[in-house]
C-alpha atoms as a PDB file:
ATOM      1  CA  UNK A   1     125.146 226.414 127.651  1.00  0.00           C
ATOM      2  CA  UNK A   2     125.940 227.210 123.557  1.00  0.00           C
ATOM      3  CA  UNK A   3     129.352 226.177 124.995  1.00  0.00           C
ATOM      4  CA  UNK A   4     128.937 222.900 126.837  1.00  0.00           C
ATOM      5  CA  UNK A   5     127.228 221.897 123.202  1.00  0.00           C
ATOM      6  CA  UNK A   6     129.942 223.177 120.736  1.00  0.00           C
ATOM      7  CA  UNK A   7     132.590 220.511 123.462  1.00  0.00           C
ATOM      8  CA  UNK A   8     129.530 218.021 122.577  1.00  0.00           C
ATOM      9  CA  UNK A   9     129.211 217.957 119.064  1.00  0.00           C
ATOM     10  CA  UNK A  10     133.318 218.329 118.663  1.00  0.00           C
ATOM     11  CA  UNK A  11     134.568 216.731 121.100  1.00  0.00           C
ATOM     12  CA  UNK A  12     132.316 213.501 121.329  1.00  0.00           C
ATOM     13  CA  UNK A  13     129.647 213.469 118.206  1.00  0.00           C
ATOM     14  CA  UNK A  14     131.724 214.883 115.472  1.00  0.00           C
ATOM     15  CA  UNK A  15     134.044 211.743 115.168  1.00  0.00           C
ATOM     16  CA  UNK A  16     130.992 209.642 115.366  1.00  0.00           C
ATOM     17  CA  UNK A  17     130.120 211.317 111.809  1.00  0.00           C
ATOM     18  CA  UNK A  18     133.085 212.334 110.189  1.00  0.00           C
ATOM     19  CA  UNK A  19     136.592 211.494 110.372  1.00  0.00           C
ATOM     20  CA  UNK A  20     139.023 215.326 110.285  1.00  0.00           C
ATOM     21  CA  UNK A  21     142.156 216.125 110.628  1.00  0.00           C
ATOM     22  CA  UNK A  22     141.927 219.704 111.689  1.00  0.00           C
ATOM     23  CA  UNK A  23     144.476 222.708 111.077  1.00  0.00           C
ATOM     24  CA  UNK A  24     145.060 224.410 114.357  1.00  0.00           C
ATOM     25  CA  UNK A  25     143.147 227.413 113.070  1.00  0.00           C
ATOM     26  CA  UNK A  26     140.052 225.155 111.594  1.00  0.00           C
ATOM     27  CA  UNK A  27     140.175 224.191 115.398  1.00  0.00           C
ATOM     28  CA  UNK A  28     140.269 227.468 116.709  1.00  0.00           C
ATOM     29  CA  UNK A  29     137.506 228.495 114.791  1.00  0.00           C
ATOM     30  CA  UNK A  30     135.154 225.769 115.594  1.00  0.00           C
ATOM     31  CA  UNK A  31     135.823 226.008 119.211  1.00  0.00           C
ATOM     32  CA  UNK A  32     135.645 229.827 119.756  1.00  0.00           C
ATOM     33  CA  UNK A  33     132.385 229.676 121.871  1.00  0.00           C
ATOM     34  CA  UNK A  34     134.162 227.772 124.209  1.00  0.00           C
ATOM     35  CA  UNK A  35     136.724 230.607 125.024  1.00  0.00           C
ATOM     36  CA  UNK A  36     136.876 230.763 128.903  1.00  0.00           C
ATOM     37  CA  UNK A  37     134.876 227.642 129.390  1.00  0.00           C
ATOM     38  CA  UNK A  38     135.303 226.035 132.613  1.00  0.00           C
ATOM     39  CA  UNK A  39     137.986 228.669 133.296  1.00  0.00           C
ATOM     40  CA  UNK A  40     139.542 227.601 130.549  1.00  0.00           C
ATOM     41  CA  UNK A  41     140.855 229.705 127.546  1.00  0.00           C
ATOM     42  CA  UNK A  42     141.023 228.837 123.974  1.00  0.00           C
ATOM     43  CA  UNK A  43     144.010 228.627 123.624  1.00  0.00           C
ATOM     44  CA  UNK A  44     144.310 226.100 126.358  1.00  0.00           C
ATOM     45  CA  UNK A  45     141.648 224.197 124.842  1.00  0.00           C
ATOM     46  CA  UNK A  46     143.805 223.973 121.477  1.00  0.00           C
ATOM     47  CA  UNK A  47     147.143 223.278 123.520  1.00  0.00           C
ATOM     48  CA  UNK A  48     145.083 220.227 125.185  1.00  0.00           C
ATOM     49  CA  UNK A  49     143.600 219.238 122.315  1.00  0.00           C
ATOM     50  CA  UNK A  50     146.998 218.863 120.114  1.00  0.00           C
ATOM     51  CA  UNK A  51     148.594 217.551 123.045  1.00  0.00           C
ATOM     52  CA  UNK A  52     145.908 214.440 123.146  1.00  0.00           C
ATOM     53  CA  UNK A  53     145.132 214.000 119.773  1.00  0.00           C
ATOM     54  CA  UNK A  54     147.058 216.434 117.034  1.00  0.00           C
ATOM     55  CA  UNK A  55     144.018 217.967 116.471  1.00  0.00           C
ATOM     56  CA  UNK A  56     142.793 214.539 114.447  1.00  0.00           C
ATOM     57  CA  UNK A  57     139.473 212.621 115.315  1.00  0.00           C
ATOM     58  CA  UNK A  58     140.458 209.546 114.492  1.00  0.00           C
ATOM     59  CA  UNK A  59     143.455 209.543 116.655  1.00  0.00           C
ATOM     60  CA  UNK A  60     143.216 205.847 119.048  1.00  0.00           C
ATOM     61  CA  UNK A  61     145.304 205.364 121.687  1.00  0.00           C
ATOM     62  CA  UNK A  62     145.268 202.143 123.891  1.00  0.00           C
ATOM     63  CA  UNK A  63     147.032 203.112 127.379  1.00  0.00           C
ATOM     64  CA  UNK A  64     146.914 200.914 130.607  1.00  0.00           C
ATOM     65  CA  UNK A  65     144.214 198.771 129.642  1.00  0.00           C
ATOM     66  CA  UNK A  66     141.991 201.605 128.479  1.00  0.00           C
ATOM     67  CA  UNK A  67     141.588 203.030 124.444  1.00  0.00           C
ATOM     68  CA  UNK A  68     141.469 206.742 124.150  1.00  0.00           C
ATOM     69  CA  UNK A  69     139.441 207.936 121.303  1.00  0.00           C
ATOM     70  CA  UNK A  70     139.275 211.410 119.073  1.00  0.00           C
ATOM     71  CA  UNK A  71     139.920 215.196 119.782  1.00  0.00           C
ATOM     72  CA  UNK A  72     139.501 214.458 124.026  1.00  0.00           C
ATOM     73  CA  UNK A  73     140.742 211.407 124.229  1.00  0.00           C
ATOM     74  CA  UNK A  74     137.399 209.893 125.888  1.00  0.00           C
ATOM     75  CA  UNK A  75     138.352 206.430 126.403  1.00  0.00           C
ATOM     76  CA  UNK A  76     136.389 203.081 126.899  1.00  0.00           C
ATOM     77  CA  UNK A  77     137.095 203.089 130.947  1.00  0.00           C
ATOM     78  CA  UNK A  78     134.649 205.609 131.125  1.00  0.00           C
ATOM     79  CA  UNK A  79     132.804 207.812 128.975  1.00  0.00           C
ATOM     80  CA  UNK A  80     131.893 205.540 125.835  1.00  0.00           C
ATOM     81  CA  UNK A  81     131.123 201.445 125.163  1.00  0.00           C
ATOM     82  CA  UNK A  82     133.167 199.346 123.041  1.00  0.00           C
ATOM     83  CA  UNK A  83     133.749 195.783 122.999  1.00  0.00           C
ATOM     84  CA  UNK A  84     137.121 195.521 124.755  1.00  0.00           C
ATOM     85  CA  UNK A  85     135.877 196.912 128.130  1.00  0.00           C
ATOM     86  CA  UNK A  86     132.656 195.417 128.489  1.00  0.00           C
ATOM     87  CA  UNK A  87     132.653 196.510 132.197  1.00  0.00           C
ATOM     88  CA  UNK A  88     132.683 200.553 130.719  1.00  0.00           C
ATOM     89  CA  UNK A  89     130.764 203.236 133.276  1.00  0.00           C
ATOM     90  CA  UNK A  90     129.818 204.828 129.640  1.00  0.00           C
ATOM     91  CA  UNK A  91     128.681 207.675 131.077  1.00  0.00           C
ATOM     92  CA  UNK A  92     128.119 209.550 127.900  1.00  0.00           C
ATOM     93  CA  UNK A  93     126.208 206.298 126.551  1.00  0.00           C
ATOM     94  CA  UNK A  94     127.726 206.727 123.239  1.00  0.00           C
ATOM     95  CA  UNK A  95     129.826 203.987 121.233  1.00  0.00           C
ATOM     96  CA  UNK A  96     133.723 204.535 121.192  1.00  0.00           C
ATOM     97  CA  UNK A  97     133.529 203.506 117.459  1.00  0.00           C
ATOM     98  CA  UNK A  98     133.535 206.214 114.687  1.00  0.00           C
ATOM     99  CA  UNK A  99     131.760 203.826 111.990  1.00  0.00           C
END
């Protein structure tokens, strides 16, 4: 469970509070818990993570009709609101914006 809440607060709240552009080891650090996750090693979790975003929570992406925000990548489609996509499952009922 300590891990499903360290991919919470990084992953989906920590942009909401502070803007960061992490060092890969900063990353690694703040994600440890999280080793094996899902079946899912750290280091797979990093290599995601860079791949997606470069390890910077402010990182936007608009793709097919959809904007990708932060470390994930959670985009508008589906896990967050914003006011492009009103029609957004928001499934995390969380705001896209980081302000």
């Amino acid at each position: 469970m300590m891990s499903f809440v360290s991919l919470l607060l990084v992953g989906i709240l920590f942009p909401v509070i502070q803007a960061k552009q992490f060092t890969k080891c900063e990353l690694s650090q703040v994600l440890k818990d999280m080793d094996g996750y899902g079946g899912i090693t750290l280091p797979e979790w990093i290599c995601t993570i860079f791949h997606n975003s470069g390890y910077d929570t402010q990182t936007v992406v608009n793709n097919n009709g959809k904007t990708e925000y932060g470390l994930f990548q959670i985009n508008n489609r589906l896990w967050c609101r914003d006011n492009q996509m009103r029609q957004s499952r928001n499934i995390c009922d969380i705001s896209c914006d980081s302000e």
